[in-house]
N, C-alpha and C. Protein backbone atom coordinates (compact mmCIF):
# COMPACT_ATOMS: atom_id res chain seq x y z
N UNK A 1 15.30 -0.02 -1.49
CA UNK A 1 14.07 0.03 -2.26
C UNK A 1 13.74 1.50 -2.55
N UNK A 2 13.50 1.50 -3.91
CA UNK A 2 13.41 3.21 -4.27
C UNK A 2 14.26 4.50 -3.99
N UNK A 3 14.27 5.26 -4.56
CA UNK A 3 15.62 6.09 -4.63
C UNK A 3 15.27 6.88 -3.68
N UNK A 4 16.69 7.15 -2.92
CA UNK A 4 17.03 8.46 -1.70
C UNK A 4 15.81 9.38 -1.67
N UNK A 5 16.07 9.98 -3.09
CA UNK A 5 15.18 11.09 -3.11
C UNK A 5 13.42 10.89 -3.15
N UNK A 6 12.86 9.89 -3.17
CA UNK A 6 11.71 9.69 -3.04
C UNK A 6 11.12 9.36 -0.97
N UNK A 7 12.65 9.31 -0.33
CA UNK A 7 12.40 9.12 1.40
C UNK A 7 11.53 10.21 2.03
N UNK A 8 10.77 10.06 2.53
CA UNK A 8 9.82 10.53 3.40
C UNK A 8 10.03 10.33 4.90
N UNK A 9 9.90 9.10 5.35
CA UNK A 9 9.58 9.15 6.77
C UNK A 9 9.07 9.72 7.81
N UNK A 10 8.04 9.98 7.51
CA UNK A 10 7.01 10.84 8.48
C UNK A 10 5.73 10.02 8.97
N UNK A 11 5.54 9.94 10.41
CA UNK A 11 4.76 9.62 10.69
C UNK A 11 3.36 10.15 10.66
N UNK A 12 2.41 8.86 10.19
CA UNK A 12 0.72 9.20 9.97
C UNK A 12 0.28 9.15 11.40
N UNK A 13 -0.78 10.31 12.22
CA UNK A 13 -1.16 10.03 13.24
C UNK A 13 -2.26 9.25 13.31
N UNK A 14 -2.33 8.10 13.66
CA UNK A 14 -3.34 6.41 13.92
C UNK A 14 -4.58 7.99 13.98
N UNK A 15 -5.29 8.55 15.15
CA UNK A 15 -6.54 9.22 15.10
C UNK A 15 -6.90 9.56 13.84
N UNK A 16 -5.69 10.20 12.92
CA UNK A 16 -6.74 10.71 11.51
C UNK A 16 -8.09 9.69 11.13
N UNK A 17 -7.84 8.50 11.80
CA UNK A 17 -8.88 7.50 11.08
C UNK A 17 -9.53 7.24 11.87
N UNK A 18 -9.68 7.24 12.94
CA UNK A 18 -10.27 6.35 14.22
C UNK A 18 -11.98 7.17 13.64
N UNK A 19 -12.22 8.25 13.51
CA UNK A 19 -14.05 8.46 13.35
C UNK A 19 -14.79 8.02 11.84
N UNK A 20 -13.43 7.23 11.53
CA UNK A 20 -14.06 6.00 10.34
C UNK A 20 -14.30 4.68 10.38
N UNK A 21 -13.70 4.58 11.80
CA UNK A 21 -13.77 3.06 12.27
C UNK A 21 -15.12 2.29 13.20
N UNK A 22 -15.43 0.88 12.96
CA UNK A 22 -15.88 0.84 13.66
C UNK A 22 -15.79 0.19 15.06
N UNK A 23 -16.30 -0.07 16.19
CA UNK A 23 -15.39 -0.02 17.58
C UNK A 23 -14.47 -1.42 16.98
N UNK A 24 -15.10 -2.64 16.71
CA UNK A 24 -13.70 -3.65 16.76
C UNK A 24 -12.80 -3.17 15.58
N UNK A 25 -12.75 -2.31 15.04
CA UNK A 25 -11.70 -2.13 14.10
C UNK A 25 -10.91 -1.19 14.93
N UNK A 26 -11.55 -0.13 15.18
CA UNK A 26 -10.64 0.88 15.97
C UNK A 26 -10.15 -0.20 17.51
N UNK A 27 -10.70 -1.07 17.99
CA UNK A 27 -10.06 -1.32 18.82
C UNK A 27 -8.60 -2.28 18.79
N UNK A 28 -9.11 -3.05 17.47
CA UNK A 28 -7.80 -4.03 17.28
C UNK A 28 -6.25 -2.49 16.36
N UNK A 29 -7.00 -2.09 15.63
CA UNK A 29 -6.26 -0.72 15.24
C UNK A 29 -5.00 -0.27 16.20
N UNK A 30 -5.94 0.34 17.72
CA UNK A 30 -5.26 0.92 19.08
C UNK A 30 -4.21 -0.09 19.04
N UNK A 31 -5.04 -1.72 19.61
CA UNK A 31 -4.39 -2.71 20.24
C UNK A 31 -3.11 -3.03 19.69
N UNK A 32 -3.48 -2.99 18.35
CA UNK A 32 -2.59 -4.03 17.63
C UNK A 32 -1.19 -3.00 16.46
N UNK A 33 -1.49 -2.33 16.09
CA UNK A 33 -0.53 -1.43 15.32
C UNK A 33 -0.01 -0.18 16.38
N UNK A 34 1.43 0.00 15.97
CA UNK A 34 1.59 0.32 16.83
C UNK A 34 2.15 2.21 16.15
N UNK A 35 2.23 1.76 14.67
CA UNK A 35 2.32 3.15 13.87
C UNK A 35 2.21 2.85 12.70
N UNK A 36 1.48 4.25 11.86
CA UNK A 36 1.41 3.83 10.29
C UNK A 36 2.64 5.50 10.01
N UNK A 37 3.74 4.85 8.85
CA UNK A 37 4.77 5.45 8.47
C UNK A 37 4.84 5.41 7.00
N UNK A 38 4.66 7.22 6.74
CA UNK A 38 4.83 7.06 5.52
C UNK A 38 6.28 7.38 4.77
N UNK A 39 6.52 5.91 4.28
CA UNK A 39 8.46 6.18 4.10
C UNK A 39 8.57 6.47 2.62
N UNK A 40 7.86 6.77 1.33
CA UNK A 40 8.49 7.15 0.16
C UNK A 40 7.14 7.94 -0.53
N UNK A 41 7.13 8.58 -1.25
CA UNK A 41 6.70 9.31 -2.20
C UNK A 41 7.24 9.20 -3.91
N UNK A 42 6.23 8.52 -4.39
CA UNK A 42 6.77 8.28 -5.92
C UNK A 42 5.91 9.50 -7.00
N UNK A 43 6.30 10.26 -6.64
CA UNK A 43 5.66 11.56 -7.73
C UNK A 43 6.35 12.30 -8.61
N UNK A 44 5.45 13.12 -9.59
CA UNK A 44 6.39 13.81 -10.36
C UNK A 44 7.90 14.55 -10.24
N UNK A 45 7.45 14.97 -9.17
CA UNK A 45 8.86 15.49 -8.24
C UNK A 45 10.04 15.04 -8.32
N UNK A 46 9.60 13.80 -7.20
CA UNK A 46 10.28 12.80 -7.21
C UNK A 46 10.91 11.62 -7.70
N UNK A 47 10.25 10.95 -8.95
CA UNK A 47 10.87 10.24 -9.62
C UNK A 47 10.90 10.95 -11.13
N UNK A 48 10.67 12.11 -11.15
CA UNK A 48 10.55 12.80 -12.94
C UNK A 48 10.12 12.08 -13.82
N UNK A 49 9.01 11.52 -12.84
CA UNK A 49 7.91 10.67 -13.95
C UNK A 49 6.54 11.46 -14.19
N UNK A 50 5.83 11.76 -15.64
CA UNK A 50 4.15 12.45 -15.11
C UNK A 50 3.39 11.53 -14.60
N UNK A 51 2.13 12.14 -14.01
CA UNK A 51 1.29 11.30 -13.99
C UNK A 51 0.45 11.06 -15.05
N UNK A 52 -0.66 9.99 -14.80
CA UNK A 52 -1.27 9.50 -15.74
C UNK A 52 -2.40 9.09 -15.05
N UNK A 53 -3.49 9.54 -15.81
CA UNK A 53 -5.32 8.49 -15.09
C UNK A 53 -5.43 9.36 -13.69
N UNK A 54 -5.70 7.93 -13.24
CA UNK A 54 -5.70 8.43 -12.19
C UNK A 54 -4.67 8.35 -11.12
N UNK A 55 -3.73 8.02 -11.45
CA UNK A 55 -2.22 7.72 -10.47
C UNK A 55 -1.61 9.18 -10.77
N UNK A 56 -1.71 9.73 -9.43
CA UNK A 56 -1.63 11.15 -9.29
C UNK A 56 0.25 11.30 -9.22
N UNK A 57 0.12 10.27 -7.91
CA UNK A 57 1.62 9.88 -7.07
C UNK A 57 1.22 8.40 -6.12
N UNK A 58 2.47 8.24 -5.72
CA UNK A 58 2.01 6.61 -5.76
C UNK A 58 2.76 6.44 -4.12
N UNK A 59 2.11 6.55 -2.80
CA UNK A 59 2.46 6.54 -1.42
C UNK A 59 3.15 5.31 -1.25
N UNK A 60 3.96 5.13 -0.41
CA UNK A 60 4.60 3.86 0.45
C UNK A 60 4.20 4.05 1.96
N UNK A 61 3.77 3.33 2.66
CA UNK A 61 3.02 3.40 3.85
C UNK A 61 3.29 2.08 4.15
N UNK A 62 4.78 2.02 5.55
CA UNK A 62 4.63 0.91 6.78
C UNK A 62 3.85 0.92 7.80
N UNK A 63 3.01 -0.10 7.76
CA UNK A 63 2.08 -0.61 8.95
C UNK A 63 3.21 -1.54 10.14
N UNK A 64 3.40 -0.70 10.91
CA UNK A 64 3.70 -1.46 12.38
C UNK A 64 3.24 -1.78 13.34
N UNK A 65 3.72 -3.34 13.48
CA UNK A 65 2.49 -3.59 14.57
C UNK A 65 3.66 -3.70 15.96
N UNK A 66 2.37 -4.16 17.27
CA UNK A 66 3.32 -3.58 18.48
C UNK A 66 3.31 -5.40 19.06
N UNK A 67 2.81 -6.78 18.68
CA UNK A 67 2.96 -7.55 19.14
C UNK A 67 2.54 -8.56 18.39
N UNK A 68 2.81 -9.76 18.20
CA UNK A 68 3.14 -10.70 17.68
C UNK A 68 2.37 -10.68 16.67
N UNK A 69 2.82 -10.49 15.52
CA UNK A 69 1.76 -10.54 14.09
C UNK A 69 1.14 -12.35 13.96
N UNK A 70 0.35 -12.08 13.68
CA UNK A 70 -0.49 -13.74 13.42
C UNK A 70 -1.17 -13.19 11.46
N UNK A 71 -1.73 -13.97 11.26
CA UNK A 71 -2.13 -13.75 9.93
C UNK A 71 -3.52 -13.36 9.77
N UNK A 72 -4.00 -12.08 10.13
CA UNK A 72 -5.00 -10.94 10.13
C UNK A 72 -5.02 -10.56 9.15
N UNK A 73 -3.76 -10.37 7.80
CA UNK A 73 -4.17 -10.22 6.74
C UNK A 73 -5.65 -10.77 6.02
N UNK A 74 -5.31 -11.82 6.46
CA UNK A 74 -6.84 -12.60 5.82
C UNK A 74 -8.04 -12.69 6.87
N UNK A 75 -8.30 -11.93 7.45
CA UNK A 75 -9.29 -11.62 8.31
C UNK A 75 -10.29 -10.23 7.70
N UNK A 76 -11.52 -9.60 8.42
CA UNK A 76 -12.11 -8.43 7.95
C UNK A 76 -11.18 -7.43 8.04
N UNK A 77 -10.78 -7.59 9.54
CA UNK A 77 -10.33 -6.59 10.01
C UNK A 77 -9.23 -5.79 9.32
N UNK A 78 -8.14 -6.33 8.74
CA UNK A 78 -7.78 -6.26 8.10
C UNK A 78 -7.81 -5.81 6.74
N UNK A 79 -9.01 -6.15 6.00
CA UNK A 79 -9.52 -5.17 4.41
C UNK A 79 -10.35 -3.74 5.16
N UNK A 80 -10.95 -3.84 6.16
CA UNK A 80 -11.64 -2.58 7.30
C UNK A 80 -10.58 -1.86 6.96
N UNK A 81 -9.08 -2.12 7.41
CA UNK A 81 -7.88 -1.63 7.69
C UNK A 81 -7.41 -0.77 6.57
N UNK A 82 -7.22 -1.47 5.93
CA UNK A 82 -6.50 -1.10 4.13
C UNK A 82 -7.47 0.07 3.69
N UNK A 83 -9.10 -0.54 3.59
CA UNK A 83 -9.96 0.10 2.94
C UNK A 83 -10.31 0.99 3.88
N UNK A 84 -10.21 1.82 4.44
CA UNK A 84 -10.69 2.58 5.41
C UNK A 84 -9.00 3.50 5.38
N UNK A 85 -8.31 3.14 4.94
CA UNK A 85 -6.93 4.00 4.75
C UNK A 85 -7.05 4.46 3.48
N UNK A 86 -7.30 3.54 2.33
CA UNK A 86 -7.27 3.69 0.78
C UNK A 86 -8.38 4.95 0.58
N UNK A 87 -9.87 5.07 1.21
CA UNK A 87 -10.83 5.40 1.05
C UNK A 87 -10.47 7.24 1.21
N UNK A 88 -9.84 6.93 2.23
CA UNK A 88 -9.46 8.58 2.87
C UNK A 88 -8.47 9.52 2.48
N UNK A 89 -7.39 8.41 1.78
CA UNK A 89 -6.51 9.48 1.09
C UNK A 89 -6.41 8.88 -0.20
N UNK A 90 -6.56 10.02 -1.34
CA UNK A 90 -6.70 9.69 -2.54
C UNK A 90 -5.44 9.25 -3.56
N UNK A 91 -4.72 9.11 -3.36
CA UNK A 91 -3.66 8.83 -3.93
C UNK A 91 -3.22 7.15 -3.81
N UNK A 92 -2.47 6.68 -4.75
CA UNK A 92 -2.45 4.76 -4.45
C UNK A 92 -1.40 4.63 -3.66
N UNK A 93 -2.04 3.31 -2.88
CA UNK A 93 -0.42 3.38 -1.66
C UNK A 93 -0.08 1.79 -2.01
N UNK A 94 0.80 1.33 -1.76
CA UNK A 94 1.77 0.25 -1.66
C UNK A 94 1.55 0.05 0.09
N UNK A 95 1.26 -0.56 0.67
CA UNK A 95 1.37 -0.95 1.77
C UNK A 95 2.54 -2.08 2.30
N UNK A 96 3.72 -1.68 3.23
CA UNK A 96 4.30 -2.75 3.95
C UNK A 96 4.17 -3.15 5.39
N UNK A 97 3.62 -4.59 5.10
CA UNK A 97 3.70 -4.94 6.65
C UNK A 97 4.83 -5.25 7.32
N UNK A 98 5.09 -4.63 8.93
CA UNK A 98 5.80 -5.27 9.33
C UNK A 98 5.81 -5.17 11.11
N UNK A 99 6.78 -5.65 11.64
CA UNK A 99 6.25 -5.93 13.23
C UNK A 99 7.76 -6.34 14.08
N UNK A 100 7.08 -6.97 15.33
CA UNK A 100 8.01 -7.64 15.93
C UNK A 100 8.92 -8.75 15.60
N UNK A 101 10.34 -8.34 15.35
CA UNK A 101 11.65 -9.75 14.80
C UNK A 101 11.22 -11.16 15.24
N UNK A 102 10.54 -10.75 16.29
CA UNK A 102 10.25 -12.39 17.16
C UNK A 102 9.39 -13.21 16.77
N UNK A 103 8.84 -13.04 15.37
CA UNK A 103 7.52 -13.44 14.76
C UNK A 103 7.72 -13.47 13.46
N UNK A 104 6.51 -14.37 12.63
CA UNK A 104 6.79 -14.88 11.46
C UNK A 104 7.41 -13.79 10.85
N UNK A 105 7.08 -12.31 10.72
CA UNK A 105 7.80 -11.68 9.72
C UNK A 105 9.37 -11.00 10.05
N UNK A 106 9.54 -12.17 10.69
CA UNK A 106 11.45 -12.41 10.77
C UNK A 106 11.99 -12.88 9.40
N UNK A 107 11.08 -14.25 9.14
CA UNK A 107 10.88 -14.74 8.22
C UNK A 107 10.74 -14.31 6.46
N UNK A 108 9.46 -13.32 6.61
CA UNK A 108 8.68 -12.93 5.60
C UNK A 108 8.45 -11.38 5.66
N UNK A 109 8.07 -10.78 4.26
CA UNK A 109 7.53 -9.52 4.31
C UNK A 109 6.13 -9.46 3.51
N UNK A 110 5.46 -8.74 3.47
CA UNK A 110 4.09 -8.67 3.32
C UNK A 110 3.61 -7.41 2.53
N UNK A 111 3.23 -7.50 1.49
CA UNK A 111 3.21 -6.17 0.39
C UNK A 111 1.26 -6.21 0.31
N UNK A 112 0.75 -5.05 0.23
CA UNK A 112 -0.67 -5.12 -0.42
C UNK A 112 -0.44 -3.70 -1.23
N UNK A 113 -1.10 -3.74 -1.97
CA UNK A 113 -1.81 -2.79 -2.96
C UNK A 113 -3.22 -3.18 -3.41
N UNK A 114 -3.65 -2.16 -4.38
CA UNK A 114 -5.27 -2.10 -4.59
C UNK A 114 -5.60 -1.22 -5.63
N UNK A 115 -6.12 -1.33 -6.21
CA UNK A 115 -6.58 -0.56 -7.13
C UNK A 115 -7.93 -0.02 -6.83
N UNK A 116 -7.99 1.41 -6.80
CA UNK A 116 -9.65 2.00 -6.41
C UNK A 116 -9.65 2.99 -7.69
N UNK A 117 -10.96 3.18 -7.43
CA UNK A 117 -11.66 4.72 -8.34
C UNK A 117 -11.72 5.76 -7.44
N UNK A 118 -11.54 6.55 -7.88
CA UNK A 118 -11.77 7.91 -7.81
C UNK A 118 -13.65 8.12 -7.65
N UNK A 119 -14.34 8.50 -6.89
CA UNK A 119 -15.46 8.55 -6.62
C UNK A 119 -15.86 10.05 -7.67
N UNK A 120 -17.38 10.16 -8.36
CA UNK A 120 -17.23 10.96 -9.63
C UNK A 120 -17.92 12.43 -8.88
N UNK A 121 -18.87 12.39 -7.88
CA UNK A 121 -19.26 13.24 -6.80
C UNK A 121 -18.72 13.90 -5.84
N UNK A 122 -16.93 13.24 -6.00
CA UNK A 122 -16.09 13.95 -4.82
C UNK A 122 -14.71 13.65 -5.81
N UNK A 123 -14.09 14.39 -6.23
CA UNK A 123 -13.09 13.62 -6.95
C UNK A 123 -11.49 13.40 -5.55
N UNK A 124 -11.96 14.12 -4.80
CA UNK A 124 -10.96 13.76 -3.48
C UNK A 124 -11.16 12.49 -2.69
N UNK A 125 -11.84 11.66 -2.99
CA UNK A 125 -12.61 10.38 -2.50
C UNK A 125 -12.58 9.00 -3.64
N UNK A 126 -11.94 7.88 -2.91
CA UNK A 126 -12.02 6.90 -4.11
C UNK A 126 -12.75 5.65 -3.09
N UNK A 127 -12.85 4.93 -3.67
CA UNK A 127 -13.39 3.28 -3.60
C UNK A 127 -12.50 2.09 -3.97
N UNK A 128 -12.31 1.47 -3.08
CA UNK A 128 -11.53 0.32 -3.41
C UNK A 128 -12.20 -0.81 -4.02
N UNK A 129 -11.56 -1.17 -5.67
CA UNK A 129 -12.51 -1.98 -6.52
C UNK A 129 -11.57 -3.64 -5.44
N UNK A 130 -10.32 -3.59 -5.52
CA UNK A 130 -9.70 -4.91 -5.31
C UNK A 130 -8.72 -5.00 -3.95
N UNK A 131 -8.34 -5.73 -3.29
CA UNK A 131 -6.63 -5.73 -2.20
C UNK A 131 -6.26 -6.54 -2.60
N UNK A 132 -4.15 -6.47 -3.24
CA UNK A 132 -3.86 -7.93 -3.56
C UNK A 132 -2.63 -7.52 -2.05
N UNK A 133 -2.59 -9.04 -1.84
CA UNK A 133 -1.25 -9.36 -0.69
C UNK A 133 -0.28 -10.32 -1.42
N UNK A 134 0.82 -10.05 -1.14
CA UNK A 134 1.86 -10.70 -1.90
C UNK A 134 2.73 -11.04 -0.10
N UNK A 135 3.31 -11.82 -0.02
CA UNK A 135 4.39 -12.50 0.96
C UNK A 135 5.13 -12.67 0.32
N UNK A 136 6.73 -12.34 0.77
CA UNK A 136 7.52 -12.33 -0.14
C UNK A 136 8.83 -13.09 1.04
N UNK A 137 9.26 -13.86 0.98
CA UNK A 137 10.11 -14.55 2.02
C UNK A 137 11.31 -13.68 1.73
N UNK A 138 11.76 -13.76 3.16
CA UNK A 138 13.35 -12.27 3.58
C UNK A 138 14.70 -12.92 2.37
N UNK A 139 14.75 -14.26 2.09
CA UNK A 139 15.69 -14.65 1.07
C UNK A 139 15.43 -14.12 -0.13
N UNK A 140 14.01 -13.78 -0.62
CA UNK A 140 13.75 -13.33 -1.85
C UNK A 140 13.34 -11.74 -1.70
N UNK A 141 13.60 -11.14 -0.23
CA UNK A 141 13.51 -10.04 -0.49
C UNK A 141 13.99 -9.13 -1.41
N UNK A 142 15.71 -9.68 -1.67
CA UNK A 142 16.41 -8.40 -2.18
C UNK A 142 15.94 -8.45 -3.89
N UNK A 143 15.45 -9.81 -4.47
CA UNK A 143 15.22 -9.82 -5.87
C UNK A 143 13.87 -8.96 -5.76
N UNK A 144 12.97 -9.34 -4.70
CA UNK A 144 11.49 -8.21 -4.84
C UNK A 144 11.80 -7.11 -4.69
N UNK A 145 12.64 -6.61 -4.00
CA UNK A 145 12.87 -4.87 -3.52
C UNK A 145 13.69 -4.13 -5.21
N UNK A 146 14.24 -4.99 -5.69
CA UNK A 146 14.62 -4.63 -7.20
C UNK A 146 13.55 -4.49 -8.42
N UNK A 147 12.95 -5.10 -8.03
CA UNK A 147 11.82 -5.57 -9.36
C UNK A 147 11.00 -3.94 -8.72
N UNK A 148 10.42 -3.83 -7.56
CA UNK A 148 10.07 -2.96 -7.20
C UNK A 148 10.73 -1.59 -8.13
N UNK A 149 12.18 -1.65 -8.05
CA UNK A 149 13.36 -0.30 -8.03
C UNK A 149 12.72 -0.24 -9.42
N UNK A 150 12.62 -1.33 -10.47
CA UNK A 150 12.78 -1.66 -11.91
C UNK A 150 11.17 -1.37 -12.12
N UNK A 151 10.52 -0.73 -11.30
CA UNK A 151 9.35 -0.01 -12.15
C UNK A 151 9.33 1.00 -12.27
N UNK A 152 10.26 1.79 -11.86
CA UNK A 152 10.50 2.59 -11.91
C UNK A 152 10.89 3.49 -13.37
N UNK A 153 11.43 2.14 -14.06
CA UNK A 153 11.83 2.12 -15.39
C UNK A 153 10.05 2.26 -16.71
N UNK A 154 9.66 3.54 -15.92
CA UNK A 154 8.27 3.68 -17.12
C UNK A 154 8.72 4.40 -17.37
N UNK A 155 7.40 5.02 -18.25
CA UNK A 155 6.71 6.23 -18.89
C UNK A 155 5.95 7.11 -17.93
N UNK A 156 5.41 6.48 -17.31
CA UNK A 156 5.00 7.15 -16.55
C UNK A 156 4.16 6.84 -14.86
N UNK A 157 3.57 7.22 -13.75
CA UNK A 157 3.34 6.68 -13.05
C UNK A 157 2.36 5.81 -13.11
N UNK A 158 1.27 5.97 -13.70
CA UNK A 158 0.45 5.07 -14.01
C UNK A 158 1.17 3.74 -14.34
N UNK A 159 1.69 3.50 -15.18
CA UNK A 159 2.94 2.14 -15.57
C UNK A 159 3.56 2.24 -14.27
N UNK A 160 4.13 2.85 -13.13
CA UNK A 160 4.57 2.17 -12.57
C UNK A 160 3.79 1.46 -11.93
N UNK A 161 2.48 1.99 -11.28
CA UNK A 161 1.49 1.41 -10.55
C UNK A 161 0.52 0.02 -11.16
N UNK A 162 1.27 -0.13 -12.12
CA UNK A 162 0.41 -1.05 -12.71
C UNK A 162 1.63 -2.54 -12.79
N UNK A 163 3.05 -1.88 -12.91
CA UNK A 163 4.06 -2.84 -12.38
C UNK A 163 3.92 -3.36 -11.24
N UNK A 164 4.02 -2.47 -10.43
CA UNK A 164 3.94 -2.62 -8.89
C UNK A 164 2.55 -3.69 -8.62
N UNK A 165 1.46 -3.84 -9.50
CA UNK A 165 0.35 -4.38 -9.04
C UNK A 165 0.69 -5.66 -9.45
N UNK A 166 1.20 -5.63 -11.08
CA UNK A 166 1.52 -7.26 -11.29
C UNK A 166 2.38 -7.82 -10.38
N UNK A 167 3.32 -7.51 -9.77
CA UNK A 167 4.12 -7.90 -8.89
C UNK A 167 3.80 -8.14 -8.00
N UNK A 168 2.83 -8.34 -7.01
CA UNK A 168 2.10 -8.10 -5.98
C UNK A 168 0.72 -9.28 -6.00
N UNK A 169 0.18 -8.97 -7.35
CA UNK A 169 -0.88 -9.61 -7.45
C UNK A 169 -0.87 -10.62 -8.56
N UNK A 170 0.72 -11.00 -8.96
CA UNK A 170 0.54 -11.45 -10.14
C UNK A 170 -0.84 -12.08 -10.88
N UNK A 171 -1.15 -13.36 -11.30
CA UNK A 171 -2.07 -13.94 -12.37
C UNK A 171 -3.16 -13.19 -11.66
N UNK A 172 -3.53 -12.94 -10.36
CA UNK A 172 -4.74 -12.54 -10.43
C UNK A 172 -5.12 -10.70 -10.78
N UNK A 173 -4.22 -10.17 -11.43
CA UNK A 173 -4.03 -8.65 -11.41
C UNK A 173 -4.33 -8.73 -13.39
N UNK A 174 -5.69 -8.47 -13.77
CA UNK A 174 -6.00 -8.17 -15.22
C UNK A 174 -6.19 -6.98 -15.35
N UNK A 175 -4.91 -6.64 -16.41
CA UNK A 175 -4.67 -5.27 -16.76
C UNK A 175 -5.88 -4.63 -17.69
N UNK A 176 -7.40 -5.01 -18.18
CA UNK A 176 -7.69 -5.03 -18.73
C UNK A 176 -9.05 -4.88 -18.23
N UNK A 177 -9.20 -5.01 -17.06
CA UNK A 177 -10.07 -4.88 -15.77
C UNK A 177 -10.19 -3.49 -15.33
N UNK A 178 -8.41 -3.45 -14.99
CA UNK A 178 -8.13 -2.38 -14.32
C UNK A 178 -8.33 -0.84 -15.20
N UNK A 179 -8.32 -1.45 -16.85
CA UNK A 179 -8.08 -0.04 -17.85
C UNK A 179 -9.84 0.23 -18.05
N UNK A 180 -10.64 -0.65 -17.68
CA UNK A 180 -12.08 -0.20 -18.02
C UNK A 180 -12.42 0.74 -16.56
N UNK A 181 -11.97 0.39 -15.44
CA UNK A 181 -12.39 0.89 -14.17
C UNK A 181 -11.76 2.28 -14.38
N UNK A 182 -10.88 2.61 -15.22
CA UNK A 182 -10.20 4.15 -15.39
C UNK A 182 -10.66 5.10 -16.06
């Protein structure tokens, strides 16, 4: 998924966030993830794409958890999670979940993205207007991890981020929504 040259792998330290949390978020946070990893960078640099709007560069960020994933996606805690990550660093991330082999996402993989604004009083600060989650079963991984590669195929990053969203969020992702919020 995504080219060599866009690899990162550097770990995010969990505290950068903890004095944004509140205690049951930071506590399931501690409990339950066990590292956030940021593995690609899609920027000018890097894919010799410009930017556009507001899609500066476009983060990849694995969420690892340390014990049996259950489906928290659809819980608060969980948008707390996303939105409380999205809020703090300004740039759009692609989020992948993933965890222990011994659990459903042996099975499955788990994509979110979101579309936020840029806040007009801080332009280093955005707001999350939406979260879409996409599940993508491990048989249909390798056709999703392509479609992914194949947005790559823009104009520019903005288009990719807006690929990446239909894919993710299909019917419920209106491109037309998203171009007034810009």
């Amino acid at each position: 998924m995504f080219p060599e040259k866009t690899i990162i792998n550097k770990k995010i330290p969990k505290t950068r966030f903890y004095s944004q949390m509140d205690e049951a978020t930071k506590k399931f946070f501690t409990d339950e993830i066990e590292s956030l990893l940021l593995t690609n960078k899609l920027s000018p640099d890097t894919v010799d794409l410009p930017k556009k709007g507001i899609v500066e560069e476009i983060l990849v960020i694995k969420i690892l958890f340390k014990n049996k994933f259950f489906e928290f996606f659809k819980t608060k805690l969980f948008e707390n999670i996303i939105r409380m990550i999205e809020n703090s660093i300004p740039y759009t991330i692609l989020f992948m979940l993933d965890g222990p082999k011994s659990n459903v996402l042996e099975k499955q993989n788990i994509f979110c993205i979101s579309y936020k604004n840029k806040l007009k009083k801080d332009p280093d600060s955005c707001k999350v207007s939406k979260i879409f989650i996409k599940k993508v079963n491990n048989q249909d991984l390798s056709e999703f991890s392509q479609k992914l590669d194949d947005s790559l195929k823009s104009k520019n990053l903005e288009e990719v981020y807006e690929k990446i969203t239909k894919l993710i969020a299909g019917e419920y992702f209106n491109i037309n929504i998203y171009k007034q919020n810009n």
